[in-house]
C-alpha atoms as a PDB file:
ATOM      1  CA  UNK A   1      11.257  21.032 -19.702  1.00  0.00           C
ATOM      2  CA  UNK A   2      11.730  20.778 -15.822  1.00  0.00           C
ATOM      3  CA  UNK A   3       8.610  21.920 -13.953  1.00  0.00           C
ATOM      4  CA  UNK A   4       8.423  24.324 -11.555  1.00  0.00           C
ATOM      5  CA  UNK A   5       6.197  23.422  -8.509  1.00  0.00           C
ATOM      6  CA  UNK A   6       5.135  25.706  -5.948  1.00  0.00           C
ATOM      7  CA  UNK A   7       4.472  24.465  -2.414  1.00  0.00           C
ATOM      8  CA  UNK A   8       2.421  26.927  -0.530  1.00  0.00           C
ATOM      9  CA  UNK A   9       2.785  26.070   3.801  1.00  0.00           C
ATOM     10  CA  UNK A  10       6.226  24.376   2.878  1.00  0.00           C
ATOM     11  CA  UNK A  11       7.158  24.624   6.463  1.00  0.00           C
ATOM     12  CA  UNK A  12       4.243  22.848   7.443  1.00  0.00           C
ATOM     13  CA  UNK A  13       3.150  18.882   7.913  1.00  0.00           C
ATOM     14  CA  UNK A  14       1.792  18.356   4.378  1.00  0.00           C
ATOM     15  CA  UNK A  15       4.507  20.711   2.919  1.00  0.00           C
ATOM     16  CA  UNK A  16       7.587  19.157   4.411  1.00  0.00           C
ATOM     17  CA  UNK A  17       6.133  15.978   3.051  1.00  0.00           C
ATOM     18  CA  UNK A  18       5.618  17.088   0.293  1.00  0.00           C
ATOM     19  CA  UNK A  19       8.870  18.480  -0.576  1.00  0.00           C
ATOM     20  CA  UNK A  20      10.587  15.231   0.662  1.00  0.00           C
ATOM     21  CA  UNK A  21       8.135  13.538  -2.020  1.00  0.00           C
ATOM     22  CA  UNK A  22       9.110  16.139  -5.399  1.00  0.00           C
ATOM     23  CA  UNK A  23      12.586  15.989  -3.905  1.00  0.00           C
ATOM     24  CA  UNK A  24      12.573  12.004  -5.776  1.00  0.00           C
ATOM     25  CA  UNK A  25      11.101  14.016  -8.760  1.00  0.00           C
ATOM     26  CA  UNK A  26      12.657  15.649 -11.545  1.00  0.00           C
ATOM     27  CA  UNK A  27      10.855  19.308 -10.733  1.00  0.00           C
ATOM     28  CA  UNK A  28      12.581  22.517  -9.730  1.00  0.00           C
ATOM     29  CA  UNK A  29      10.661  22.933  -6.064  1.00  0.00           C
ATOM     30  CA  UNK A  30       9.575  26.533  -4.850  1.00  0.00           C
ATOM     31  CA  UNK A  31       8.417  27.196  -1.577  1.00  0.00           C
ATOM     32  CA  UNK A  32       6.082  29.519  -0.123  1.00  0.00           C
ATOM     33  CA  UNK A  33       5.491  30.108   4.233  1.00  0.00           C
ATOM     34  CA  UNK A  34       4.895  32.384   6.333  1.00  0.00           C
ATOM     35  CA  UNK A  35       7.995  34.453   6.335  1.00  0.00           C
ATOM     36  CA  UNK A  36       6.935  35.300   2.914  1.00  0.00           C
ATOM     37  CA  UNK A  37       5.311  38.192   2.089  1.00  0.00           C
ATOM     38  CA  UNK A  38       2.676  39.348  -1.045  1.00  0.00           C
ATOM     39  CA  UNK A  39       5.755  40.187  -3.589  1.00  0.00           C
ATOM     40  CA  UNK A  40       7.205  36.931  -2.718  1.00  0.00           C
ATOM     41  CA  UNK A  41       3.935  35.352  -3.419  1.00  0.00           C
ATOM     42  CA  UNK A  42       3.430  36.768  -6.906  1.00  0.00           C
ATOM     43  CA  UNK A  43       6.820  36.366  -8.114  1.00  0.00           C
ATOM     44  CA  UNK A  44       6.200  32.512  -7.225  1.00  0.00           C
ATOM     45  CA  UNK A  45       2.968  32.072  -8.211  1.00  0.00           C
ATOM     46  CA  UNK A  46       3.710  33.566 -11.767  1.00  0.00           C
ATOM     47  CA  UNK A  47       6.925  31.625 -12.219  1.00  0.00           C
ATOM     48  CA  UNK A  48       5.314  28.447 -11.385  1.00  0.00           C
ATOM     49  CA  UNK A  49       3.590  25.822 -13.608  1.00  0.00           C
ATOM     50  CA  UNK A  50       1.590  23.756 -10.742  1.00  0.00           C
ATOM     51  CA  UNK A  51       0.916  24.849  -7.140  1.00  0.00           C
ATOM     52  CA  UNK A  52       0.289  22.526  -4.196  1.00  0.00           C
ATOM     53  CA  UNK A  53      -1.906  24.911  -2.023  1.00  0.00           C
ATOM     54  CA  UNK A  54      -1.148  23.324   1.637  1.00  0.00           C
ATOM     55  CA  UNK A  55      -0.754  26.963   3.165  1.00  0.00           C
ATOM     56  CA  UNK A  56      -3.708  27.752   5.863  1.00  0.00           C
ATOM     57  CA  UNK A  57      -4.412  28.097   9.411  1.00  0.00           C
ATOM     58  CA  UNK A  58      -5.884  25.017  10.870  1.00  0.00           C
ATOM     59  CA  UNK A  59      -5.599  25.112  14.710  1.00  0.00           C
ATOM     60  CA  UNK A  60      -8.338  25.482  17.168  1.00  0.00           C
ATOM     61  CA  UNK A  61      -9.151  28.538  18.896  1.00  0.00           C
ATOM     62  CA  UNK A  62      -8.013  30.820  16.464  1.00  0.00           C
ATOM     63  CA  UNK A  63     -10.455  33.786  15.930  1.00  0.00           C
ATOM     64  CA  UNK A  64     -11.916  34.759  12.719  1.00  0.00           C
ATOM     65  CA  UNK A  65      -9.447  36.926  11.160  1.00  0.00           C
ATOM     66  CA  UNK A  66      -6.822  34.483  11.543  1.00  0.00           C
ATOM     67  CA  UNK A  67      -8.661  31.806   9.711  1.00  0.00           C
ATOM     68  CA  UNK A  68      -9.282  33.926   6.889  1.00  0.00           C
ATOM     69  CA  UNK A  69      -5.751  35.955   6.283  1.00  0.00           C
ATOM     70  CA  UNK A  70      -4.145  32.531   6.416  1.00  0.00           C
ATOM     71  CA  UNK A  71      -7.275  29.835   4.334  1.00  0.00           C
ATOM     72  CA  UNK A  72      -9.606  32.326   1.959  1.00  0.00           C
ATOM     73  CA  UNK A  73      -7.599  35.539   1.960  1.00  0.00           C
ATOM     74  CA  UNK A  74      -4.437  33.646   0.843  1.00  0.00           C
ATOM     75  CA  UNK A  75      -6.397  31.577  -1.891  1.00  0.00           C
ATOM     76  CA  UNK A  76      -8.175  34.357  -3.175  1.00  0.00           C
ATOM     77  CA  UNK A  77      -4.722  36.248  -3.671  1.00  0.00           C
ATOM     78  CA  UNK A  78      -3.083  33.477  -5.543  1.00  0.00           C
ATOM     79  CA  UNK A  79      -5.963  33.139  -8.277  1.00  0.00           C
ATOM     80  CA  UNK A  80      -6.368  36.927  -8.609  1.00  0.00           C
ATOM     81  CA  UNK A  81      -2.380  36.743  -9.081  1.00  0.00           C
ATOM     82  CA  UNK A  82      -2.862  33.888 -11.776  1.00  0.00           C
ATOM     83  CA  UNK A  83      -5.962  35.431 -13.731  1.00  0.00           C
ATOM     84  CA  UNK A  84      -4.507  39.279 -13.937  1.00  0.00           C
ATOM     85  CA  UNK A  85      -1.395  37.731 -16.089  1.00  0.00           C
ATOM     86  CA  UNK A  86      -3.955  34.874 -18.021  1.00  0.00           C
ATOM     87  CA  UNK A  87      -2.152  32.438 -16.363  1.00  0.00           C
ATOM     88  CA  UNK A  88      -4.065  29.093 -15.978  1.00  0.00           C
ATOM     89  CA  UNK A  89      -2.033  26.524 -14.015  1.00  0.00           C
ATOM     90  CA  UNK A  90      -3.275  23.489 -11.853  1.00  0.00           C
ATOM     91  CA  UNK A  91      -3.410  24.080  -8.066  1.00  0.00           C
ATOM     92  CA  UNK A  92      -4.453  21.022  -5.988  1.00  0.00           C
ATOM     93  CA  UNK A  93      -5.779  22.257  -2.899  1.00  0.00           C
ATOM     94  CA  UNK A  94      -6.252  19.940   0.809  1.00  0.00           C
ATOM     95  CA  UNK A  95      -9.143  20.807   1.911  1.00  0.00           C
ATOM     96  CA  UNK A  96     -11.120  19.050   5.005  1.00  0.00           C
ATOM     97  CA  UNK A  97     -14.283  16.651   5.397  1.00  0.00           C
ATOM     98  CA  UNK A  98     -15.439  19.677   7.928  1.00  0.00           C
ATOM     99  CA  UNK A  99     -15.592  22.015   5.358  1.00  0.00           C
ATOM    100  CA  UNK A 100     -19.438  20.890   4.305  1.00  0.00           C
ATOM    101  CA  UNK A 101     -20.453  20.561   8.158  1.00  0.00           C
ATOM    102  CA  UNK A 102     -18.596  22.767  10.337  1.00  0.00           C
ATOM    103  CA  UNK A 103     -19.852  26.227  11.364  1.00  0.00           C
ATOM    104  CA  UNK A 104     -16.590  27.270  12.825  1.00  0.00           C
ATOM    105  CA  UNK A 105     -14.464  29.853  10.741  1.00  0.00           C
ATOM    106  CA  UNK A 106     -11.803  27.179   9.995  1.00  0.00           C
ATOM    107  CA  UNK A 107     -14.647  24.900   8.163  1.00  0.00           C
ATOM    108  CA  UNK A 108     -15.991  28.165   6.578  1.00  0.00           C
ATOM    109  CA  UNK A 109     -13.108  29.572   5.285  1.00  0.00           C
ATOM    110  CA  UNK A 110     -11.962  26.470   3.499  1.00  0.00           C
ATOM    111  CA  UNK A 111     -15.285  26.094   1.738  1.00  0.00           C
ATOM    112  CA  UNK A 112     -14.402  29.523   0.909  1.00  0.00           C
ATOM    113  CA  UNK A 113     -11.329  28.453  -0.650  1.00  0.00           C
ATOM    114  CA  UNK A 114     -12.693  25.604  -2.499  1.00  0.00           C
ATOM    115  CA  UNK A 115     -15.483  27.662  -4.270  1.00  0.00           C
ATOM    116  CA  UNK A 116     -13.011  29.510  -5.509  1.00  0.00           C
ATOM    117  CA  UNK A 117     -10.548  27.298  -6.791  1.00  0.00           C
ATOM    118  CA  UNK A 118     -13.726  25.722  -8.168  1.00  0.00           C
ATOM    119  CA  UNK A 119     -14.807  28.944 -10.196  1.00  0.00           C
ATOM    120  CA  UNK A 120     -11.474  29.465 -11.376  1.00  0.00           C
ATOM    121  CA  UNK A 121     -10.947  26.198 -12.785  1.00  0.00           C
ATOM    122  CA  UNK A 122     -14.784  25.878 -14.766  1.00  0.00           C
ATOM    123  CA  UNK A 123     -13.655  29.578 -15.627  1.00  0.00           C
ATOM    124  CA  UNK A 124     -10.231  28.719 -17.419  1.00  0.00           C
ATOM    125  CA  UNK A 125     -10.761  25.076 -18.078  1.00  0.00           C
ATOM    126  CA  UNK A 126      -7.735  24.603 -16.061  1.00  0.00           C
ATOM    127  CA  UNK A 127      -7.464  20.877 -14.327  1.00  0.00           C
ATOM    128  CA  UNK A 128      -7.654  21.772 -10.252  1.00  0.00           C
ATOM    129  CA  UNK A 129      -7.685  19.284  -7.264  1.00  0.00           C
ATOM    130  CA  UNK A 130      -9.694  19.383  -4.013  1.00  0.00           C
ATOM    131  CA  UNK A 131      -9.008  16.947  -1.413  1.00  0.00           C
ATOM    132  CA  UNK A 132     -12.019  17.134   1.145  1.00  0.00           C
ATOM    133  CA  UNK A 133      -9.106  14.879   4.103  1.00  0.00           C
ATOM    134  CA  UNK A 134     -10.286  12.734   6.929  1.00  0.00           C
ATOM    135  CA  UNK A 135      -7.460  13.361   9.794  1.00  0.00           C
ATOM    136  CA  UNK A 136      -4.037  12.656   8.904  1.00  0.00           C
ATOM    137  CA  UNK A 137      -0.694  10.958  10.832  1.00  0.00           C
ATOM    138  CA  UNK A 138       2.586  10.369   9.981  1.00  0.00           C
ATOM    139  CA  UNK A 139       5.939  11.688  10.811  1.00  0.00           C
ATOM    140  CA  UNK A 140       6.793  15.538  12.111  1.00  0.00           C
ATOM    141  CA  UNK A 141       2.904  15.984  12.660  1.00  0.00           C
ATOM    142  CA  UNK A 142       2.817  18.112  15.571  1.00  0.00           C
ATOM    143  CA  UNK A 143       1.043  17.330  18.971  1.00  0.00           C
ATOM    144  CA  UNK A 144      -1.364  19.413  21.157  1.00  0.00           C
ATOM    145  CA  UNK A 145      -2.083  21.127  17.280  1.00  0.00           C
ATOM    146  CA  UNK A 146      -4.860  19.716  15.234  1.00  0.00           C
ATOM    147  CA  UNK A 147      -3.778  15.327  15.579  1.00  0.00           C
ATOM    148  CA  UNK A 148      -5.430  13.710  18.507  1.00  0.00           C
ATOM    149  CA  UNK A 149      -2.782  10.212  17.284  1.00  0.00           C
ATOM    150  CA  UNK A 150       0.531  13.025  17.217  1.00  0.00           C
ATOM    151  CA  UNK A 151      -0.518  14.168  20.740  1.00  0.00           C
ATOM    152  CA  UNK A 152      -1.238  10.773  22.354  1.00  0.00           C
ATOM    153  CA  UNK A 153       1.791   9.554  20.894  1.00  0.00           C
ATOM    154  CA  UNK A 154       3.526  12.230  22.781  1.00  0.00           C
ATOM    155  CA  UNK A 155       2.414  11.885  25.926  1.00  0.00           C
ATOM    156  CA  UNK A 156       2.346   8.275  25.712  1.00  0.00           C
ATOM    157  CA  UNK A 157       6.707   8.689  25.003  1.00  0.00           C
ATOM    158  CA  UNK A 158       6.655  11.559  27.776  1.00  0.00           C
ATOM    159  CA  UNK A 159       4.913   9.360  29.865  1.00  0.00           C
ATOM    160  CA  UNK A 160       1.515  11.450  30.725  1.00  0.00           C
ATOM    161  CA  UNK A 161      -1.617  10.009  31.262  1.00  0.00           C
ATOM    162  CA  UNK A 162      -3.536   9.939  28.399  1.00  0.00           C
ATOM    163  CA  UNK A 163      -7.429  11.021  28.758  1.00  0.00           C
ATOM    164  CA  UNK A 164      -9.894   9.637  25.809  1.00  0.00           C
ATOM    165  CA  UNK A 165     -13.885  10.688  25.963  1.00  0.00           C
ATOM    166  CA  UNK A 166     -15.741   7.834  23.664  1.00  0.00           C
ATOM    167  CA  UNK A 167     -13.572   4.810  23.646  1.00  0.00           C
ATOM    168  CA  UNK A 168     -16.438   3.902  20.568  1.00  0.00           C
ATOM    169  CA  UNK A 169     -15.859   6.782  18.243  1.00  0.00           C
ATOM    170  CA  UNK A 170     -15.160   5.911  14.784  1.00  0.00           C
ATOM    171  CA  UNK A 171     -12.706   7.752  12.896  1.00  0.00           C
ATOM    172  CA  UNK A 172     -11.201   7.500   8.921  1.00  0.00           C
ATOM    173  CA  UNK A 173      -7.240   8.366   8.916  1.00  0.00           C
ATOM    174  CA  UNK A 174      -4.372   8.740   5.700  1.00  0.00           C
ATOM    175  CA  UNK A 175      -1.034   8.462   6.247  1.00  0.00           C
ATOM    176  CA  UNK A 176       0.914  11.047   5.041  1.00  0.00           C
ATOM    177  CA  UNK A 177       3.623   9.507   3.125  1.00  0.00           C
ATOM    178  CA  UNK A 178       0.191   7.679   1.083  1.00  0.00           C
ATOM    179  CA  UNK A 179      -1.538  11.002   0.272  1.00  0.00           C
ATOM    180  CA  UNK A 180       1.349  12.544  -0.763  1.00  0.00           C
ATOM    181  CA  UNK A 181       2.600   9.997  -3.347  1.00  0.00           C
ATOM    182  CA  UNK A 182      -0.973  10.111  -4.646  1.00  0.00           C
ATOM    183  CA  UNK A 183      -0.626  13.774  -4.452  1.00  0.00           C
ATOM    184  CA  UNK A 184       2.808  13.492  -7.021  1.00  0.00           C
ATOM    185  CA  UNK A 185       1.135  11.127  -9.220  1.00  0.00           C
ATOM    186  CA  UNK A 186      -1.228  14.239 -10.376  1.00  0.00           C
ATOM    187  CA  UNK A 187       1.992  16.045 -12.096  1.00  0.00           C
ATOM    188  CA  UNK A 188       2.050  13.464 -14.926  1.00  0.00           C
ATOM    189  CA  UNK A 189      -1.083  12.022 -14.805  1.00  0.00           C
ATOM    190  CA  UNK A 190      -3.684  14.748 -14.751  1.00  0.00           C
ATOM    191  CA  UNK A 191      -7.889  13.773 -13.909  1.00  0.00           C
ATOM    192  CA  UNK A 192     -10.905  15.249 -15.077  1.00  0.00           C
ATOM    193  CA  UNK A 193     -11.967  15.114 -11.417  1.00  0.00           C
ATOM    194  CA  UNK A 194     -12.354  18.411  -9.498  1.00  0.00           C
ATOM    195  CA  UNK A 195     -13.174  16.794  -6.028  1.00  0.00           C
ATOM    196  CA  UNK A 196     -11.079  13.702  -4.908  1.00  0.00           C
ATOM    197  CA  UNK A 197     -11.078  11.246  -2.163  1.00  0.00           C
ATOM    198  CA  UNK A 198      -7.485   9.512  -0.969  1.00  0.00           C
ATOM    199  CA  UNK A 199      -7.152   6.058  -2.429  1.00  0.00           C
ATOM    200  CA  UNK A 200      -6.130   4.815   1.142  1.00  0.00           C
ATOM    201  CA  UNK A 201      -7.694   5.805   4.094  1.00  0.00           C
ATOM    202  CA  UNK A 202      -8.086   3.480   7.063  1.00  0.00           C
ATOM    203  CA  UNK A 203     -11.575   3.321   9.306  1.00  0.00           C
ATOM    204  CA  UNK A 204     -10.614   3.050  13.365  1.00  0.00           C
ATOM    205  CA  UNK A 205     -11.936   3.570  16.740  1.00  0.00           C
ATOM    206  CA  UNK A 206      -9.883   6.037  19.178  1.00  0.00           C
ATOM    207  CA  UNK A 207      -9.870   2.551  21.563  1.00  0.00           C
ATOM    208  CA  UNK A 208      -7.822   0.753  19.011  1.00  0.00           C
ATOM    209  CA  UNK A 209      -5.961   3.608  18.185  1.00  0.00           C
ATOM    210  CA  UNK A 210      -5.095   4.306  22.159  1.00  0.00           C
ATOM    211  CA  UNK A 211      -4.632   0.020  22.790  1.00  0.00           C
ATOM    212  CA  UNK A 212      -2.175   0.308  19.403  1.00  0.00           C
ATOM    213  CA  UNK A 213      -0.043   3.225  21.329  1.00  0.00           C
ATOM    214  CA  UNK A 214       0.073   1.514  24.530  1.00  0.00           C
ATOM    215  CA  UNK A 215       1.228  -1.424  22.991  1.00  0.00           C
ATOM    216  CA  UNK A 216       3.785   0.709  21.179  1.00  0.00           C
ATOM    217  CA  UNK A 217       5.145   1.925  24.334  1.00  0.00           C
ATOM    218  CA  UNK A 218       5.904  -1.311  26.041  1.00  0.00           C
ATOM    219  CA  UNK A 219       7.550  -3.177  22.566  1.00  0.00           C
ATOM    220  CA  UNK A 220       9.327   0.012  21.239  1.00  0.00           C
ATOM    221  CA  UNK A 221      13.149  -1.211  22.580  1.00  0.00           C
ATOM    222  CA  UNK A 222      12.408  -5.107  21.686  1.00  0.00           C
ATOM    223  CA  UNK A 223      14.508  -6.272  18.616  1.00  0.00           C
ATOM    224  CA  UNK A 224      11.535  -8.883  18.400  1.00  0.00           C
ATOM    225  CA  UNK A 225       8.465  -6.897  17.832  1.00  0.00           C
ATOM    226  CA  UNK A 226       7.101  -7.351  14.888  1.00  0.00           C
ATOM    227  CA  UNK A 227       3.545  -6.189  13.190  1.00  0.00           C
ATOM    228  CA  UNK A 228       2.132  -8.483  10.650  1.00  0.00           C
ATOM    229  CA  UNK A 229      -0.900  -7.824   7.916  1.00  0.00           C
ATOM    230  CA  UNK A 230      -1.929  -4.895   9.627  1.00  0.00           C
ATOM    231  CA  UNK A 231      -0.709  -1.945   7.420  1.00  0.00           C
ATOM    232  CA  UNK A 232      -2.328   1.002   9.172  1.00  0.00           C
ATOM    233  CA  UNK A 233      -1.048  -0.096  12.610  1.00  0.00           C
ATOM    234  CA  UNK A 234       2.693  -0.756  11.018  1.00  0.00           C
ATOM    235  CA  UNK A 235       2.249   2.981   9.875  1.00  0.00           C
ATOM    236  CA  UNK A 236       1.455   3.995  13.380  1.00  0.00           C
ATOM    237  CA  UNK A 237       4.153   2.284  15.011  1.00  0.00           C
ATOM    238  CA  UNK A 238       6.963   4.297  12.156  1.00  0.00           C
ATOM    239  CA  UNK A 239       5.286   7.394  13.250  1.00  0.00           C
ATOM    240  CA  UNK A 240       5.805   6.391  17.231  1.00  0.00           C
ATOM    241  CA  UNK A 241       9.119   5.441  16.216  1.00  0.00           C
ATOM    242  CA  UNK A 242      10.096   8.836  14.354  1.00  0.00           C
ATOM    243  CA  UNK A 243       8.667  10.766  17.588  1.00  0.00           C
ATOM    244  CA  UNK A 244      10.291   8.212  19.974  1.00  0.00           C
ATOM    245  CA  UNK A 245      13.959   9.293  18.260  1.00  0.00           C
ATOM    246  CA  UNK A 246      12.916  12.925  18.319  1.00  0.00           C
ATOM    247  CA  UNK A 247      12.005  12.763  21.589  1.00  0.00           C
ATOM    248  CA  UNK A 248      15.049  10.946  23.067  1.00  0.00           C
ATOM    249  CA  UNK A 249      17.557  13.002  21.475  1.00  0.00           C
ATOM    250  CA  UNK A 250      15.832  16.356  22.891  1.00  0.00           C
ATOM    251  CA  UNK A 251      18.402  18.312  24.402  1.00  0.00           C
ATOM    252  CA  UNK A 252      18.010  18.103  28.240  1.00  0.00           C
END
């Protein structure tokens, strides 16, 4: 029997990845965004048989209400939708490291959501996924959002100056084409494990990331560049790449 798989934020970085991903799967996709609205959502929800939760608001600035309508609001609707029919279904939810530290609504409202999921799943004995992510890159990530790499990468192509604060600060990225093949693995292969960490994530400094870009920009048209055993800075320079072709072939 082909599975139906809901994507919830299809329109969105992890969604359109996502997508791409089940697209090489033998699954009957459904997609949820923001044109949607609550009917859409339950005749979805009820018709699927595993739901990739990607659907939330997660840039800056936003005030409350927005954070919660879009991250705990939208949660809390899909498991109320789910338990009213006795419907019990895995959901695999991305989540963020901030969520345990943060004090702003966006960190709030996705603990929120992952309490939630968590009490529905001990509730039903249903196999759920929480991925707590460190910051993510990879192709049609977009800049000035919530990607400090996307944004740098940007300017860097659009040739404005690029400011960094703490040359020094450590950082943990995933590349999104890695999370979400990890992500498709959990269709066939399901895990006792509620919370889970990505089985690839790379530890840099914003210096090395802003030295790798710079050196991007000045090898991007040579025939001749070539990275060697360096796999998170060969996933950097794709991604410069990708935005590199978007950018050039921008309508004037």
């Amino acid at each position: 029997m082909t599975l139906n798989v809901l994507v919830t934020g299809a329109n969105g970085f992890f969604g359109k990845a996502m997508i791409g991903r089940l697209k090489k799967s033998n699954v009957n996709i459904l997609t949820f965004t923001r044109k949607n609205n609550f009917q859409d959502l339950q005749a979805l929800v009820l018709k699927s048989d595993f739901i990739y939760h990607f659907a939330g608001e997660v840039k800056a600035g936003l005030n409350s209400i927005k954070y919660e309508r879009s991250n705990s609001v939208l949660t809390q609707s899909i498991l109320e939708i789910l338990e009213s029919k006795n419907k019990n279904i895995p959901i695999l939810f991305t989540s963020s490291i901030h969520s345990d530290v943060s004090v702003s609504s966006y960190g709030k409202t996705k603990k929120e959501s992952e309490e939630m999921i968590e009490r529905y799943a001990n509730r039903n004995s249903t196999a759920c996924y929480i991925y707590k992510l460190p910051h993510v890159f990879g192709q049609e990530c977009k800049p000035n959002h919530n990607s400090v790499i996307t944004t740098w990468m940007y300017n860097s192509i659009k040739h404005i100056d690029i400011d960094v604060y703490d040359k020094e600060i450590q950082m943990n990225y995933i590349y999104i084409q890695d999370i979400v093949n990890e992500f498709a693995e959990l269709l066939t292969a399901a895990q006792d494990t509620l919370y889970l960490k990505p089985q690839l994530i790379y530890p840099t400094t914003l210096g090395e990331v802003l030295e790798y870009i710079e050196e991007f920009k000045v090898n991007i048209n040579k025939k001749n560049y070539v990275i060697v055993d360096n796999d998170f800075k060969s996933k950097l320079f794709a991604t410069y790449q990708s935005y590199w072709s978007d950018i050039k072939n921008e309508p004037t």
